[in-house]
C-alpha atoms as a PDB file:
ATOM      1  CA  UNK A   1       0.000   0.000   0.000  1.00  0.00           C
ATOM      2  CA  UNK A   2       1.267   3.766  -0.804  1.00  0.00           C
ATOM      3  CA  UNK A   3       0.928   5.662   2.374  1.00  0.00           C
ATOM      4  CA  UNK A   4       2.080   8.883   0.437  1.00  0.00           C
ATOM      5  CA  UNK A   5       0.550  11.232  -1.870  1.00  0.00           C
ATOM      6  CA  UNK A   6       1.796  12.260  -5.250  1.00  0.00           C
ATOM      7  CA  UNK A   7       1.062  15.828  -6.580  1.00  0.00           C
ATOM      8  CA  UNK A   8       1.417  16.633  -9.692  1.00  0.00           C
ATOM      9  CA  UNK A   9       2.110  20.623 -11.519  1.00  0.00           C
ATOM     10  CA  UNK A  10       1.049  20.800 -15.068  1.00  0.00           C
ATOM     11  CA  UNK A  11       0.174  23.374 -17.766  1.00  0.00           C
ATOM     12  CA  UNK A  12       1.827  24.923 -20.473  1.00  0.00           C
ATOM     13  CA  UNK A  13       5.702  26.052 -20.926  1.00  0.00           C
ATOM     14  CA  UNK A  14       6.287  29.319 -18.524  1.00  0.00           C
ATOM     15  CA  UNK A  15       3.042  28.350 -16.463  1.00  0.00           C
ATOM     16  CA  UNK A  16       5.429  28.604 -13.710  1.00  0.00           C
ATOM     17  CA  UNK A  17       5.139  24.888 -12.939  1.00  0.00           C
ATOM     18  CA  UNK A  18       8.780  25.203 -11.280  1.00  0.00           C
ATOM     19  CA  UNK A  19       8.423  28.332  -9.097  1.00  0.00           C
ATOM     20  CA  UNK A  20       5.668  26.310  -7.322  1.00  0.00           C
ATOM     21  CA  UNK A  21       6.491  23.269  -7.274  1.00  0.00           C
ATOM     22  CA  UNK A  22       9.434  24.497  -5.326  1.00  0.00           C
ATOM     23  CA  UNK A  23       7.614  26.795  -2.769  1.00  0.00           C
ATOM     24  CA  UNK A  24       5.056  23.864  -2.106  1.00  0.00           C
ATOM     25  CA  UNK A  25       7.923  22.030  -1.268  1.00  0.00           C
ATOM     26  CA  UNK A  26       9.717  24.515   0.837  1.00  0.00           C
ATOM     27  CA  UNK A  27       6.061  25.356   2.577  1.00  0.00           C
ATOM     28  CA  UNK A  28       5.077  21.351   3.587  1.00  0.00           C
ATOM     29  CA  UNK A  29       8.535  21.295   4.523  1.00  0.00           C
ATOM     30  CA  UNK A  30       7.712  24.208   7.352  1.00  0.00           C
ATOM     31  CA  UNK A  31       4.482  22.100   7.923  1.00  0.00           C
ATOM     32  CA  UNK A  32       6.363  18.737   9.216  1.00  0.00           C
ATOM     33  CA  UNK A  33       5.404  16.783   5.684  1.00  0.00           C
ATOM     34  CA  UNK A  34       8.790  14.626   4.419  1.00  0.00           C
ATOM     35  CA  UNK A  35       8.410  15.715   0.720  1.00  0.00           C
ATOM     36  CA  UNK A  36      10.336  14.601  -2.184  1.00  0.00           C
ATOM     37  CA  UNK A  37      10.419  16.851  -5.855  1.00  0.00           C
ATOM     38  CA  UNK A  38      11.127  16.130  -9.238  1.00  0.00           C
ATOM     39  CA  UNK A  39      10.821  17.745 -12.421  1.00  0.00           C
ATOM     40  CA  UNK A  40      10.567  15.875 -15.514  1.00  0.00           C
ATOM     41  CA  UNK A  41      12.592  16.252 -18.414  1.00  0.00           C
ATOM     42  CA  UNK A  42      15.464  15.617 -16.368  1.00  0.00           C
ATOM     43  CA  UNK A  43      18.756  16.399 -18.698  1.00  0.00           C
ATOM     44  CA  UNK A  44      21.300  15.033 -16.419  1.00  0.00           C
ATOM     45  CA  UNK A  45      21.309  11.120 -17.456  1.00  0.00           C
ATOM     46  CA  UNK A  46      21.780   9.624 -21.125  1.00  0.00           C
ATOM     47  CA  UNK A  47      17.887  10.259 -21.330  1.00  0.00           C
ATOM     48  CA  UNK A  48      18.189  13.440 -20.975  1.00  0.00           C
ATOM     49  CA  UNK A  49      20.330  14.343 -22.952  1.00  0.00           C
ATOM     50  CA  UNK A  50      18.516  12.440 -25.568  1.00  0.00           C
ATOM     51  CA  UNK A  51      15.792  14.723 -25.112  1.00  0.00           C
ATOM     52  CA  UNK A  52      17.906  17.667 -24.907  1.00  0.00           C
ATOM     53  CA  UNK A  53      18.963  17.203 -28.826  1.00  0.00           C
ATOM     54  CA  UNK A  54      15.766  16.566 -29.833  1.00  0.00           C
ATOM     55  CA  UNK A  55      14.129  19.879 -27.950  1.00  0.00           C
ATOM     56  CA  UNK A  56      16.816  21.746 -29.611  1.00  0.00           C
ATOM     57  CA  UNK A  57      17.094  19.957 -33.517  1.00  0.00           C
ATOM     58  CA  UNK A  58      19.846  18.392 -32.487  1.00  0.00           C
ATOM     59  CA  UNK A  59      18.373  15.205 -33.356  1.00  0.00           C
ATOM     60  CA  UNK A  60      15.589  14.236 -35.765  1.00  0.00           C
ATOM     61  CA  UNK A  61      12.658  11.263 -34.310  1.00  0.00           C
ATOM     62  CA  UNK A  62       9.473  10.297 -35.269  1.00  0.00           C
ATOM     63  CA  UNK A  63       6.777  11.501 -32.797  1.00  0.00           C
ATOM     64  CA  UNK A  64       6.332   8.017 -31.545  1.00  0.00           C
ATOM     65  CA  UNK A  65      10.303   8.052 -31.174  1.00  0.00           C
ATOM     66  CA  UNK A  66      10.358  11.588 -29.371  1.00  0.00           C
ATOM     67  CA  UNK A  67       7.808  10.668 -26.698  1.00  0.00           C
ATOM     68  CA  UNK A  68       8.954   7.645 -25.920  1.00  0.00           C
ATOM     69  CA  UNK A  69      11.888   9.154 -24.746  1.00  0.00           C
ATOM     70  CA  UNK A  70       9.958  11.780 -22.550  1.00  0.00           C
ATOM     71  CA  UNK A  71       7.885   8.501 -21.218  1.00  0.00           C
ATOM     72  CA  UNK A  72      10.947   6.479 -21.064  1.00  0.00           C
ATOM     73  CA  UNK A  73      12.619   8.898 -18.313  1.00  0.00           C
ATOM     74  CA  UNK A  74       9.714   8.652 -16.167  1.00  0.00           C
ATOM     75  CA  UNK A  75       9.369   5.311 -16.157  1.00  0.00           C
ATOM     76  CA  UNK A  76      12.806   4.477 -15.115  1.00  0.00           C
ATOM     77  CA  UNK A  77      12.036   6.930 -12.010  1.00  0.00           C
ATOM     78  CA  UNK A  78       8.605   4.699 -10.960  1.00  0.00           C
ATOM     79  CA  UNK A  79      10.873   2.520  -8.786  1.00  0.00           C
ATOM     80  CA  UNK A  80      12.020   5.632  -6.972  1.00  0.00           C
ATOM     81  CA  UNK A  81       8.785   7.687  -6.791  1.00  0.00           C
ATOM     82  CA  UNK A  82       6.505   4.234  -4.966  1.00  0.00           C
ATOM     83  CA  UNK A  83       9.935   3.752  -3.060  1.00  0.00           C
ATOM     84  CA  UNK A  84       8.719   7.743  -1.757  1.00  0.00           C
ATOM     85  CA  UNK A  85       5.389   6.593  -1.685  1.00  0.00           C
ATOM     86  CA  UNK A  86       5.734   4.083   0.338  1.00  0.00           C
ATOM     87  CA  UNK A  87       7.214   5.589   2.765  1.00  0.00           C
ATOM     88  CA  UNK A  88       4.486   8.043   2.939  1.00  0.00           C
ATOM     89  CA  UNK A  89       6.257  11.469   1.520  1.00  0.00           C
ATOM     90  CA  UNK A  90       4.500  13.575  -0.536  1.00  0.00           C
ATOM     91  CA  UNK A  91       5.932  13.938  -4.016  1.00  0.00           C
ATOM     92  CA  UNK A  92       5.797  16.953  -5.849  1.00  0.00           C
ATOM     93  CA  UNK A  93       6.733  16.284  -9.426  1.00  0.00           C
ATOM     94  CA  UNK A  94       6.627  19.121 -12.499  1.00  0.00           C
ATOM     95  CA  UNK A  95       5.756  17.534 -15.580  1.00  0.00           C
ATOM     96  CA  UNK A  96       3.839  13.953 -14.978  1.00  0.00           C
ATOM     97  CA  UNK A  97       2.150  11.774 -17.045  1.00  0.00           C
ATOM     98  CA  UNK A  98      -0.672  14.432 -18.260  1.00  0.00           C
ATOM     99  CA  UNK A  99       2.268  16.279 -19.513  1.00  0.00           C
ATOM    100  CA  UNK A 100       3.218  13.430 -21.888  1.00  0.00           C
ATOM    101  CA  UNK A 101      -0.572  13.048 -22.629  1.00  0.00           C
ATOM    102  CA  UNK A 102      -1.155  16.576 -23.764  1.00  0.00           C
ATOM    103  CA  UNK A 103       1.891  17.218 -25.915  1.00  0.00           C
ATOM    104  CA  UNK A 104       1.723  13.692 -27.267  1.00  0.00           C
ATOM    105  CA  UNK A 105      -1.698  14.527 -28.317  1.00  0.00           C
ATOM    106  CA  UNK A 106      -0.713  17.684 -29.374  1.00  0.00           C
ATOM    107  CA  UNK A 107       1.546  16.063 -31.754  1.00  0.00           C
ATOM    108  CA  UNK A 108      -1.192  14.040 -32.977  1.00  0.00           C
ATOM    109  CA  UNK A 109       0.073  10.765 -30.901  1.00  0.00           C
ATOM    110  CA  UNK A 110      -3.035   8.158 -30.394  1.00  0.00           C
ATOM    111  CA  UNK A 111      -4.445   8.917 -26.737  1.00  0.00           C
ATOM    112  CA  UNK A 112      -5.023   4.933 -25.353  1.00  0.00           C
ATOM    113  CA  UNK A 113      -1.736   4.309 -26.885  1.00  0.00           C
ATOM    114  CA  UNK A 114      -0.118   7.175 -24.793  1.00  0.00           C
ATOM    115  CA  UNK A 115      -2.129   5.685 -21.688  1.00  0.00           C
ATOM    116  CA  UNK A 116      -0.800   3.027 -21.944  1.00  0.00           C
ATOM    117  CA  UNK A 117       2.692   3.620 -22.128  1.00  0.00           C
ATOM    118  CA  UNK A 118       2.803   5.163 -18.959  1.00  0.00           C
ATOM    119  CA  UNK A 119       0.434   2.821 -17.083  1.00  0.00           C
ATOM    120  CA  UNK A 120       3.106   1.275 -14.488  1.00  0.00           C
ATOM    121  CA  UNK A 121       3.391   5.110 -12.797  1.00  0.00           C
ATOM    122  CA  UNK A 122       1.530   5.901  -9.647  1.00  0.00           C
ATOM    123  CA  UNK A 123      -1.574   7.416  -9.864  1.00  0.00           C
ATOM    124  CA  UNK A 124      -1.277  11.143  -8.833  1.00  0.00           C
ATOM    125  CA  UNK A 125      -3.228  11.942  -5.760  1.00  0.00           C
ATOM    126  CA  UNK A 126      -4.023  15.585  -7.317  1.00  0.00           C
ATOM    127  CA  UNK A 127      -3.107  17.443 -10.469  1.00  0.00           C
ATOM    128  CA  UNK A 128      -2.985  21.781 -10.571  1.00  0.00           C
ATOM    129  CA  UNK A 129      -3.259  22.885 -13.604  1.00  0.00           C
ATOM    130  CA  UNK A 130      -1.475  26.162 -13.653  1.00  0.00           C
ATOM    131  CA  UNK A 131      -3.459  28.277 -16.096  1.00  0.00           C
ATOM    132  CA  UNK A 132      -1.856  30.572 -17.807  1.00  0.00           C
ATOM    133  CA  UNK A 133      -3.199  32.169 -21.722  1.00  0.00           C
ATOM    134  CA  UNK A 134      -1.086  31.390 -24.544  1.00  0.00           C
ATOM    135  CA  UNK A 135      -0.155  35.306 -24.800  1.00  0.00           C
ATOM    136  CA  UNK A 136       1.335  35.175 -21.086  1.00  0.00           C
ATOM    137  CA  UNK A 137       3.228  31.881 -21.914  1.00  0.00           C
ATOM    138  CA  UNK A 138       4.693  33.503 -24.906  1.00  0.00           C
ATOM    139  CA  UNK A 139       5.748  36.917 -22.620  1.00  0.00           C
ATOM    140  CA  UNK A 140       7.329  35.242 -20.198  1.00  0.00           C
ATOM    141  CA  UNK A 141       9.691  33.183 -22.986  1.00  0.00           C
ATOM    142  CA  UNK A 142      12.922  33.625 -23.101  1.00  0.00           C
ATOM    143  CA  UNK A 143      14.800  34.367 -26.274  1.00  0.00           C
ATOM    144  CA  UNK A 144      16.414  31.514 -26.754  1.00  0.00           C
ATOM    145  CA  UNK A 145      12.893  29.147 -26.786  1.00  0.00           C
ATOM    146  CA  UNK A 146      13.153  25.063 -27.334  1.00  0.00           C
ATOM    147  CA  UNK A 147      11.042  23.541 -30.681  1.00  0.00           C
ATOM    148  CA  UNK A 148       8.323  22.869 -28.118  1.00  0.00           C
ATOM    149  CA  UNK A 149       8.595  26.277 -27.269  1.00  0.00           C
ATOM    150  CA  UNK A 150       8.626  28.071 -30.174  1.00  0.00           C
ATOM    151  CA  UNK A 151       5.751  26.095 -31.827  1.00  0.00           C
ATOM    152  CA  UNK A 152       2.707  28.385 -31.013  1.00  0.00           C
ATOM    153  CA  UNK A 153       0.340  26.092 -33.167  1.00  0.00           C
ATOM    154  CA  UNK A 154       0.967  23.213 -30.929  1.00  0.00           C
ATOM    155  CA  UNK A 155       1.168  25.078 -27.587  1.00  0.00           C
ATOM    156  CA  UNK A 156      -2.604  26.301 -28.381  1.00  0.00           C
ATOM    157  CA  UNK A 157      -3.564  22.496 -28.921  1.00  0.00           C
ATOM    158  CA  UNK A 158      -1.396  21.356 -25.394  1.00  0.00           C
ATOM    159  CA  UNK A 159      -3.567  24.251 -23.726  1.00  0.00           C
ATOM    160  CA  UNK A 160      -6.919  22.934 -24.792  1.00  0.00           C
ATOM    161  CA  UNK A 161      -5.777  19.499 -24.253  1.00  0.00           C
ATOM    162  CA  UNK A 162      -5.079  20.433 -20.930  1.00  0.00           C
ATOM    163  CA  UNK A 163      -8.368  21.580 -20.552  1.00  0.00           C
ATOM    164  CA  UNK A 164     -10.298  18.934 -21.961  1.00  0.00           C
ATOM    165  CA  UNK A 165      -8.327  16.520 -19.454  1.00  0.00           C
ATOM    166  CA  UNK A 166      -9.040  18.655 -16.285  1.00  0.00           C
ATOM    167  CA  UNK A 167     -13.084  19.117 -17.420  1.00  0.00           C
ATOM    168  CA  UNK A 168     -13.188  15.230 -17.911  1.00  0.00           C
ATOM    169  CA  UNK A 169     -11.850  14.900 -14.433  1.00  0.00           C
ATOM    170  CA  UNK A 170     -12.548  17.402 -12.155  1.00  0.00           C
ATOM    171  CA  UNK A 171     -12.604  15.423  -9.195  1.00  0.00           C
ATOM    172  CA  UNK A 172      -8.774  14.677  -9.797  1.00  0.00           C
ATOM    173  CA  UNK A 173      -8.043  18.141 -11.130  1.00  0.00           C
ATOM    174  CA  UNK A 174      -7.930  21.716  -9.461  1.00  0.00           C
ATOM    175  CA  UNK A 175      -7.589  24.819 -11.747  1.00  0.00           C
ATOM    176  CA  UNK A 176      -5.271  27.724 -10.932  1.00  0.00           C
ATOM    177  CA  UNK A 177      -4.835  30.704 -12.367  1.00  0.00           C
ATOM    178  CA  UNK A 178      -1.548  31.128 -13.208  1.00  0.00           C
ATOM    179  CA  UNK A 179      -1.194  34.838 -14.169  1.00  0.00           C
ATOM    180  CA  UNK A 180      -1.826  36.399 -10.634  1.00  0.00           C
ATOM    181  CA  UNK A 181       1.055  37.415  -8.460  1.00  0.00           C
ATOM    182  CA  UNK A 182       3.620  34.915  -8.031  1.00  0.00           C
ATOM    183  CA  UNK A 183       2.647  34.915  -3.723  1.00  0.00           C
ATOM    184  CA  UNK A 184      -1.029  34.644  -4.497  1.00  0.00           C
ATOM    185  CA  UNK A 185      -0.333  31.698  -6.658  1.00  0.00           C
ATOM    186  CA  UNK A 186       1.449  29.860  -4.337  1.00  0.00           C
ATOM    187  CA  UNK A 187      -1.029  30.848  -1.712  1.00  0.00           C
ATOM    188  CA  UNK A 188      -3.920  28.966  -3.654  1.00  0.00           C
ATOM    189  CA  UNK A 189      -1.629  26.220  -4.483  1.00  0.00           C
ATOM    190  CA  UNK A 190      -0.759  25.619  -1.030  1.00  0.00           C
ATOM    191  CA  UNK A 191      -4.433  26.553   0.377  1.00  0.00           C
ATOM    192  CA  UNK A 192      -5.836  23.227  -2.232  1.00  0.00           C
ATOM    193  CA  UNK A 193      -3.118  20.861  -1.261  1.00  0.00           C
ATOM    194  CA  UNK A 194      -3.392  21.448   2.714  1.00  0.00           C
ATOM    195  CA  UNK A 195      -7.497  21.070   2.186  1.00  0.00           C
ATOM    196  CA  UNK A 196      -6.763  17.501   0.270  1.00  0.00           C
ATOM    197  CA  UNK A 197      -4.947  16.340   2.602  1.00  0.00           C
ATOM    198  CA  UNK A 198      -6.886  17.163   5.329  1.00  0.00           C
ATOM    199  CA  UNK A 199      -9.019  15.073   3.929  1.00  0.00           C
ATOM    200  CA  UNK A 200      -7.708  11.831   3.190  1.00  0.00           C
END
């Protein structure tokens, strides 16, 4: 049995996924919670890397090629997250498997197929979706933008995919807007997660 509960941050590139999945962290930290984080890609393993080239036309794949990789890197770190799990820390993890859902769909990948994949991770006990328009995303970009980035067409269809997933699902999913204030964003974040687990 998993005594722990996984949380996963999702939404679109510059949602600011990473900002609070950090000050989550740092805030059930102050609250007595053992928490672990992780944010997925990870570039520091042969993985990686992999995925680094591809992000940045380094390296030509399929679709089907290309997300496996993404899925691929997460799976090798379901040992590790139920090892968390089961010891009953919370995991925090930017990017999870809705990630690889909505930009595999985005990419015009076949959903069950994509479900399927993934499978063998751990359920997440929540999933924020940081919401954030399209125009925002693009504002807060940095110059020099990955091909994920810098594809607007396909960032429009990951936003709506995201959507679509949280509607189907909104007992699993909590919406956040992701353009306030950086403080009042972590405020509602944190405000959701302490209420959840209050209550299991």
């Amino acid at each position: 049995m998993l005594s722990g509960r996984l949380i996963a941050l999702e939404g679109i590139d510059k949602a600011g996924k990473g900002t609070q999945a950090g000050s989550l962290q740092k805030n059930l930290l102050k609250l007595g919670y053992q928490v672990e984080i992780l944010s997925f890609p990870l570039y520091d393993d042969p993985l990686g890397q992999e995925i680094r080239r591809c992000i940045r036309n380094k390296a030509v794949y399929p679709a089907t090629v290309v997300q496996l990789l993404f899925s691929a890197q997460r799976l090798s770190y379901e040992p590790i997250i139920n090892g968390w799990l089961r010891a009953g820390h919370i995991v925090i993890i930017d990017r999870y498997v809705d990630s690889g859902l909505a930009y595999g769909m985005a990419r015009g990948l076949d959903r069950e197929w994509l479900g399927m994949v993934e499978r063998p991770m751990p359920k997440p006990f929540l999933r924020i979706l940081l919401d954030v328009s399209l125009k925002i995303s693009l504002e807060r970009a940095s110059v020099e933008q990955d091909s994920f980035e810098s594809d607007r067409m396909m960032l429009e269809r990951v936003y709506e995919i995201y959507h679509m997933l949280a509607a189907e699902r909104q007992n699993e999913w909590v919406v956040v807007d992701g353009s306030q204030e950086v403080q009042e964003v972590e405020a509602a974040v944190l405000d959701i997660v302490q209420k959840r687990l209050e209550k299991s």
